[in-house]
Protein backbone atom coordinates (compact mmCIF):
# COMPACT_ATOMS: atom_id res chain seq x y z
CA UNK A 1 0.00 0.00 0.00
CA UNK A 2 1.43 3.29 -0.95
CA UNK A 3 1.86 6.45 0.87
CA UNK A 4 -1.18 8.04 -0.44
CA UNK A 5 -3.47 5.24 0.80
CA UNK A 6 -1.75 4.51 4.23
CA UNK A 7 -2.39 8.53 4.83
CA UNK A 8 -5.96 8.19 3.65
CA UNK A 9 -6.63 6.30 6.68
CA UNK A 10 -4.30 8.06 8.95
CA UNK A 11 -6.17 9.51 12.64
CA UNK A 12 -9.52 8.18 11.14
CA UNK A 13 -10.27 11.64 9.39
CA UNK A 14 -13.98 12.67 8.90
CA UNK A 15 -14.11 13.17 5.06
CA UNK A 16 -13.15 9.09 5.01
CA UNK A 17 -14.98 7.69 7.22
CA UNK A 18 -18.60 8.02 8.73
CA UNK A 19 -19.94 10.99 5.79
CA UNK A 20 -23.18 10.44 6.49
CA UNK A 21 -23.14 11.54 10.11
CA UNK A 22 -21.46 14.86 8.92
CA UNK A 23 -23.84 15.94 5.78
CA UNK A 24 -27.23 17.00 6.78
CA UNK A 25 -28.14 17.55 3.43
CA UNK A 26 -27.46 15.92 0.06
CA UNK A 27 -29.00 17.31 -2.92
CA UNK A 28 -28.30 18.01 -6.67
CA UNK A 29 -29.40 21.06 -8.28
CA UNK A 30 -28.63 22.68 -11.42
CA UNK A 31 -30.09 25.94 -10.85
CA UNK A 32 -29.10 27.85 -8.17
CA UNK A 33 -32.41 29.63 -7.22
CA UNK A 34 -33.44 25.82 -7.11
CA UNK A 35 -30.88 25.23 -4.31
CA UNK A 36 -31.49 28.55 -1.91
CA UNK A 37 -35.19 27.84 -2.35
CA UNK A 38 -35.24 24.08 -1.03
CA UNK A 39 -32.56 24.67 1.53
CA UNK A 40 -35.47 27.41 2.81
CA UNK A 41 -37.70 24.80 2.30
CA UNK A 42 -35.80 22.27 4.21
CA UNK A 43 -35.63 25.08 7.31
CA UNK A 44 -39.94 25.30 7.08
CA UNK A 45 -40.07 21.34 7.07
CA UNK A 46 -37.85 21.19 10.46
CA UNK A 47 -40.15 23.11 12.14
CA UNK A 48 -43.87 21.42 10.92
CA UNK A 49 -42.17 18.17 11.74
CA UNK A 50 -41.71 19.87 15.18
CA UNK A 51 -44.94 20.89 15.60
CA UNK A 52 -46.76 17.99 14.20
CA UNK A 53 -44.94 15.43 15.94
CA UNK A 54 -45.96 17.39 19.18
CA UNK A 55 -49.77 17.70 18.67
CA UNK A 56 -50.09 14.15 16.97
CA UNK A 57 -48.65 13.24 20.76
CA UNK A 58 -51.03 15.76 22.45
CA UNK A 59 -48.77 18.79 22.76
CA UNK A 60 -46.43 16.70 25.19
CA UNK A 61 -42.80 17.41 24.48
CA UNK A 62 -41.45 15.18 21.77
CA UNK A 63 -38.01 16.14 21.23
CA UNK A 64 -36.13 15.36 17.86
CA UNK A 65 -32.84 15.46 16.18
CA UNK A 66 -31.89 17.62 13.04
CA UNK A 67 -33.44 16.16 10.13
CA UNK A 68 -31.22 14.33 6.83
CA UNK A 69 -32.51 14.95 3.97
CA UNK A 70 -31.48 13.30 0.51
CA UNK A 71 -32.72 14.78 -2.29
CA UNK A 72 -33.30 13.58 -6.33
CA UNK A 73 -35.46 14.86 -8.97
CA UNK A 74 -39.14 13.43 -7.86
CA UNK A 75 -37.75 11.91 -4.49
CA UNK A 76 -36.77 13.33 -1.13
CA UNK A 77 -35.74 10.98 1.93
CA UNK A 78 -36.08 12.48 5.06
CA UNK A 79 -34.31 10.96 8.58
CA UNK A 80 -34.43 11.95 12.04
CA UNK A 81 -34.11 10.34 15.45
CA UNK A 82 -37.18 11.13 18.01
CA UNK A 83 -37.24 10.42 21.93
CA UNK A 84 -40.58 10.94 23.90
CA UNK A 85 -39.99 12.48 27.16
CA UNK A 86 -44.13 11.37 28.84
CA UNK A 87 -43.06 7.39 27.77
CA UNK A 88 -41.26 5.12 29.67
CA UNK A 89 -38.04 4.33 27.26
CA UNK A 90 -36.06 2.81 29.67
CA UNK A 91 -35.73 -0.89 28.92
CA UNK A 92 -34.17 -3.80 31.69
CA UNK A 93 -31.10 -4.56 29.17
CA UNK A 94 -29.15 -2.28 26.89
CA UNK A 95 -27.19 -4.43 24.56
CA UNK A 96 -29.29 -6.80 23.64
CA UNK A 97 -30.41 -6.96 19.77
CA UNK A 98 -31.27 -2.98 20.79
CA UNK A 99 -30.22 -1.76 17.16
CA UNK A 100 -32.63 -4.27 15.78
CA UNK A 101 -35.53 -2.99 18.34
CA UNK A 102 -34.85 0.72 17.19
CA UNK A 103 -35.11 0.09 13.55
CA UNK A 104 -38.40 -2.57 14.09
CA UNK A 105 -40.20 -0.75 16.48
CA UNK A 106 -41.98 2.10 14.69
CA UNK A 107 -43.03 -0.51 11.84
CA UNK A 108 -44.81 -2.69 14.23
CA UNK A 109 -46.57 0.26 15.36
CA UNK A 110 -49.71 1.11 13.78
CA UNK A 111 -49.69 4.44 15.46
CA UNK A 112 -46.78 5.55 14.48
CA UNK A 113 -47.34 4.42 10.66
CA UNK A 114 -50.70 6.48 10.49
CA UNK A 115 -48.47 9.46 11.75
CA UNK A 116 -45.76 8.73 9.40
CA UNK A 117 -48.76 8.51 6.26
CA UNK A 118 -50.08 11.83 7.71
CA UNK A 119 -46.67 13.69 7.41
CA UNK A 120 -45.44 11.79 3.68
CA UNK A 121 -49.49 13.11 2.40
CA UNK A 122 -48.86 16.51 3.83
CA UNK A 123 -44.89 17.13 2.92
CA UNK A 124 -45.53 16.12 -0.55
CA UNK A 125 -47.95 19.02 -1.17
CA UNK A 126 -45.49 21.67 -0.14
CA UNK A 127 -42.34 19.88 -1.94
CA UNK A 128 -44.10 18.12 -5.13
CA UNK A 129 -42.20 15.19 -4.69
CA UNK A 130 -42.72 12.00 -3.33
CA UNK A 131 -41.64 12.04 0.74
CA UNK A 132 -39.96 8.66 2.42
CA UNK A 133 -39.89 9.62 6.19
CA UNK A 134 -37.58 7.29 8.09
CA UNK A 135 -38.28 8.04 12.25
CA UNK A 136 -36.23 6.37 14.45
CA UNK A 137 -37.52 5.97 17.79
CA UNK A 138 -34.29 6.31 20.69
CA UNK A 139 -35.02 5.09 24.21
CA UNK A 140 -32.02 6.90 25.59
CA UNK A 141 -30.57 10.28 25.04
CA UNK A 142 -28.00 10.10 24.83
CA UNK A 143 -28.14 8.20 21.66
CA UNK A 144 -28.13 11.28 19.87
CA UNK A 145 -26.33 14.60 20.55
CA UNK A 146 -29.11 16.81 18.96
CA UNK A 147 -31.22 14.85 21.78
CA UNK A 148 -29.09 14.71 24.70
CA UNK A 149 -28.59 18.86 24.21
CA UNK A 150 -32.41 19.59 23.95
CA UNK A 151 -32.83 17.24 26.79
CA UNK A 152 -30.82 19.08 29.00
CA UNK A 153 -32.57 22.36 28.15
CA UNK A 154 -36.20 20.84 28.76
CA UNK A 155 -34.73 19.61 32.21
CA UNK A 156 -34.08 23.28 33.59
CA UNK A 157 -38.03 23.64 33.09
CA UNK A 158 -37.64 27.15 31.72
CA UNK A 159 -36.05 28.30 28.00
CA UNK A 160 -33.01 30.52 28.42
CA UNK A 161 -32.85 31.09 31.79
CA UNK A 162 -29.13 30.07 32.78
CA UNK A 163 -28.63 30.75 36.39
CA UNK A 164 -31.02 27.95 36.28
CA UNK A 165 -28.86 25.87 34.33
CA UNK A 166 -25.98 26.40 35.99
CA UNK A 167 -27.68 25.21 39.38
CA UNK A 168 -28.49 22.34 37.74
CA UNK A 169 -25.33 21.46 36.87
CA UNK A 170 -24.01 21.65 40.10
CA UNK A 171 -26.87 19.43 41.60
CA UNK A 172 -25.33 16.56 43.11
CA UNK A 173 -28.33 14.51 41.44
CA UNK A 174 -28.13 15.82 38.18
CA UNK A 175 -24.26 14.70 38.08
CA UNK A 176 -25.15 11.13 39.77
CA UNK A 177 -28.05 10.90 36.45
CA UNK A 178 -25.37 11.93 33.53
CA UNK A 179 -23.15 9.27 34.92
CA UNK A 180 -25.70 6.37 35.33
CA UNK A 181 -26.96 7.26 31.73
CA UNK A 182 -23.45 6.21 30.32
CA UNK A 183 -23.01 2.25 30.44
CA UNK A 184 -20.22 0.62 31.43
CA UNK A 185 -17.88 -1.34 28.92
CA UNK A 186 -15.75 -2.93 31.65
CA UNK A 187 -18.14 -5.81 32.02
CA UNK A 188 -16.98 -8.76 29.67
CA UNK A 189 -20.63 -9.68 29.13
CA UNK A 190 -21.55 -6.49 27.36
CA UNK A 191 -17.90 -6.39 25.60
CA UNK A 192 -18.84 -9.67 23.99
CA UNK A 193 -22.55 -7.89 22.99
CA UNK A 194 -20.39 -5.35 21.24
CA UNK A 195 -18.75 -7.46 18.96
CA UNK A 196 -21.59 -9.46 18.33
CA UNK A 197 -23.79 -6.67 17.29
CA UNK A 198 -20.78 -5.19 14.83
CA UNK A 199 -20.60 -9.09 13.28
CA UNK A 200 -24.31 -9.12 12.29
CA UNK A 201 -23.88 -5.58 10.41
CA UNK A 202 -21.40 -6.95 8.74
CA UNK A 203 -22.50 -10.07 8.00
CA UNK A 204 -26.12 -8.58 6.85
CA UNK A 205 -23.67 -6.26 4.49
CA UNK A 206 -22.23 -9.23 3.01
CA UNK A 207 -25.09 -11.33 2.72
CA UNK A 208 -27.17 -8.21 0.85
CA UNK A 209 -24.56 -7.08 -1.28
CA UNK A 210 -23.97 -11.15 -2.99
CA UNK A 211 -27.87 -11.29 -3.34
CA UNK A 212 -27.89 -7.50 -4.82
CA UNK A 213 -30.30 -6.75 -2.56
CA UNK A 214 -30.58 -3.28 -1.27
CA UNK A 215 -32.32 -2.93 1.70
CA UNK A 216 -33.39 1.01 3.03
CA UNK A 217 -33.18 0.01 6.57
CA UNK A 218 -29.38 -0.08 5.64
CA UNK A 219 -28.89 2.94 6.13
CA UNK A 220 -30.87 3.31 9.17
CA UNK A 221 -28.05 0.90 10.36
CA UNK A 222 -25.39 2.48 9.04
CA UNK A 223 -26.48 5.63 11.09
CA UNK A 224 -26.36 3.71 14.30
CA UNK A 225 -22.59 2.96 14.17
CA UNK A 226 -20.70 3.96 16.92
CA UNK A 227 -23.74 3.75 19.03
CA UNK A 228 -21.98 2.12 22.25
CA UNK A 229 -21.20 5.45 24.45
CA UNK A 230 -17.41 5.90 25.92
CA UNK A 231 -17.59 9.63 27.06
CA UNK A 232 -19.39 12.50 27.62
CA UNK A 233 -18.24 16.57 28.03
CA UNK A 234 -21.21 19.19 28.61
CA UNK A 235 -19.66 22.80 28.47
CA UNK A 236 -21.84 26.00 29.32
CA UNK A 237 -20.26 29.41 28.42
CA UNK A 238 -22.16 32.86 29.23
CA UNK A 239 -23.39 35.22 31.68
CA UNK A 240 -24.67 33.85 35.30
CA UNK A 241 -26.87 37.12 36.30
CA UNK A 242 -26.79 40.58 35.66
CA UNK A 243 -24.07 41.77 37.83
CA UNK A 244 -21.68 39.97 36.22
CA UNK A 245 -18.71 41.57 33.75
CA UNK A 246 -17.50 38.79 32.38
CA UNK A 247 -18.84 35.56 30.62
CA UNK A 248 -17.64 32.34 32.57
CA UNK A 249 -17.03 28.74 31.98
CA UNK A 250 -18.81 25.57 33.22
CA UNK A 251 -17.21 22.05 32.30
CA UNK A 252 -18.37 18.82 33.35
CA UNK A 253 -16.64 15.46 31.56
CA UNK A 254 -16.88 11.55 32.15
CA UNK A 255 -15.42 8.92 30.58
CA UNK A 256 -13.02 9.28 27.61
CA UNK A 257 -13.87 12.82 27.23
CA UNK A 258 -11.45 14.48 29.08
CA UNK A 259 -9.67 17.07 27.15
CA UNK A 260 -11.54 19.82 25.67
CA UNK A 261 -9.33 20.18 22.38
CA UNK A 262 -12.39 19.23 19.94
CA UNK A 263 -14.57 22.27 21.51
CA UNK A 264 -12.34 24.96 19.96
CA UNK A 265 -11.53 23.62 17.10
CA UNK A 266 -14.93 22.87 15.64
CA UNK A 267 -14.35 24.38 12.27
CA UNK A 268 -10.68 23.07 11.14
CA UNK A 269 -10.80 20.74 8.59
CA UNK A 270 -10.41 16.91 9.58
CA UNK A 271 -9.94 17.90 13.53
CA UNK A 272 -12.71 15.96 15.12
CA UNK A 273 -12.49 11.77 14.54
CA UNK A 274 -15.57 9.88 13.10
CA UNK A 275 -16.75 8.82 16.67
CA UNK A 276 -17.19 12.60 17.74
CA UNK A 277 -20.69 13.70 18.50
CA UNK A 278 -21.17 17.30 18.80
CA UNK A 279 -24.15 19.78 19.25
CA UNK A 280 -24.16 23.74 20.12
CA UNK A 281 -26.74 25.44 21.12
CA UNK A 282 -27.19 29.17 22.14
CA UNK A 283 -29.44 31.65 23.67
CA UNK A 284 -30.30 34.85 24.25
CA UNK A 285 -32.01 36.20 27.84
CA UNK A 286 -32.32 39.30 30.17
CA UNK A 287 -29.27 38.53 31.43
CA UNK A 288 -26.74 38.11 27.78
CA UNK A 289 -26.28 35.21 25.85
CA UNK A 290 -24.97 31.72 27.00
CA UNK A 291 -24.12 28.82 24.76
CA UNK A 292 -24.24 25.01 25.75
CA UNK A 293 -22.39 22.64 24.46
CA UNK A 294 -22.13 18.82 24.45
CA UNK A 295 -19.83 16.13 22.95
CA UNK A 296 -19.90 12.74 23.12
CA UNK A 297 -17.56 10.08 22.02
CA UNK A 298 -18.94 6.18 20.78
CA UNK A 299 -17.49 2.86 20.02
């Protein structure tokens, strides 16, 4: 292998490996117009899916990730991950055939496939294409970093206001909850789950690619790579309360996530490594503007 292909691989860059977990958007248009006006179209569809996935569940908070969309001529796929906050999604095991269960359970719903019906039928009138909504149901938050960052916010109870926040992230409790929400990989058991789970992905590759058979929950699986979590970092930056001058810093970290390197460097090319997770959020109050940030690292 020559030089050029041993550096290809070289500190698992991003533009290598894992693209689809970096581009929110794929599309090809010829005319630009064409392009500003669906990527302003893509903006108005985030927020109906919002608001219909919340009163299809009764106005209780539904939180979801950023929408994927993948674009042709008379086709658009859209994918996002949702979590419902009023269900109970905790289940007794954790590694367990769980990235089969994710990509099953909304199909043998029939609730869920009159709600995913009711969005394709009304989508397809604003775009005039034909709409293939993937939802992905996650029973933890931390599945997702889109998620995990809303989550946080809905915990405080109110929108913006960070001297809340940063009481919360003092709270004893709320520390003792981020680190039981992280499973352990110590145990042998669940190593052995690991591998297991990576085998059959592999295997079902193999097996679909020597019977040409191409399967759209593929890429549903594909998606949920790296899915095992190693490490956590939540970061809040802003103004406390009024009195204060100066913006200060909050850190909290577990697990392999000790060095705050990637939070600075968000925007240098091939800097963060395919199993990076990050999501920034900010906000404006009485009191300034604070930013939150989380990261979290997968196997």
């Amino acid at each position: 292998m020559n030089n050029i292909n041993m550096n290809k691989y070289k500190n698992n860059k991003l533009q290598i490996i894992n693209k689809i977990n970096y581009w929110m958007l794929q599309m090809y248009n010829y005319n630009h117009n064409n392009e500003i006006n669906m990527m302003m179209m893509t903006n108005m569809i985030n927020k109906l899916l919002y608001k219909m996935l919340n009163m299809y569940n009764n106005n209780n908070i539904m939180i979801i990730s950023k929408p994927m969309y993948k674009m042709s001529l008379n086709k658009m796929i859209i994918q996002f991950y949702y979590y419902n906050t009023t269900t109970n999604n905790n289940n007794n095991q954790y590694y367990t055939n769980m990235l089969y269960k994710l990509m099953n359970q909304l199909n043998n719903n029939n609730m869920n496939n009159q709600l995913n019906n009711m969005l394709n039928n009304m989508l397809s009138n604003y775009i005039n294409k034909d709409i293939n909504i993937n939802m992905i149901k996650l029973n933890y938050v931390y599945m997702n970093k889109d998620i995990m960052n809303q989550y946080m916010i809905n915990m405080n109870g109110k929108l913006g206001d960070k001297s809340n926040m940063n009481d919360m992230l003092n709270n004893t409790m709320f520390m003792n909850m981020l680190n039981n929400i992280m499973p352990s990989s110590n145990n042998m058991m669940n190593n052995n789950n690991i591998m297991m789970n990576y085998m059959n992905y592999i295997n079902n590759m193999i097996n679909n690619n020597n019977n040409n058979n191409i399967n759209d929950n593929n890429m549903n699986m594909n998606m949920l790579m790296y899915k095992y979590l190693t490490g956590w970092t939540i970061m809040l930056k802003g103004r406390y309360t009024k009195n204060m001058t100066r913006t200060s810093k909050f850190i909290l970290y577990n697990g392999s996530n000790k060095i705050n390197i990637y939070m600075k460097n968000n925007y240098k090319l091939n800097n963060i490594s395919n199993n990076m997770y990050m999501n920034n959020m900010n906000n404006i109050n009485k009191n300034g503007k604070y930013n939150l940030k989380v990261k979290l690292s997968y196997i």
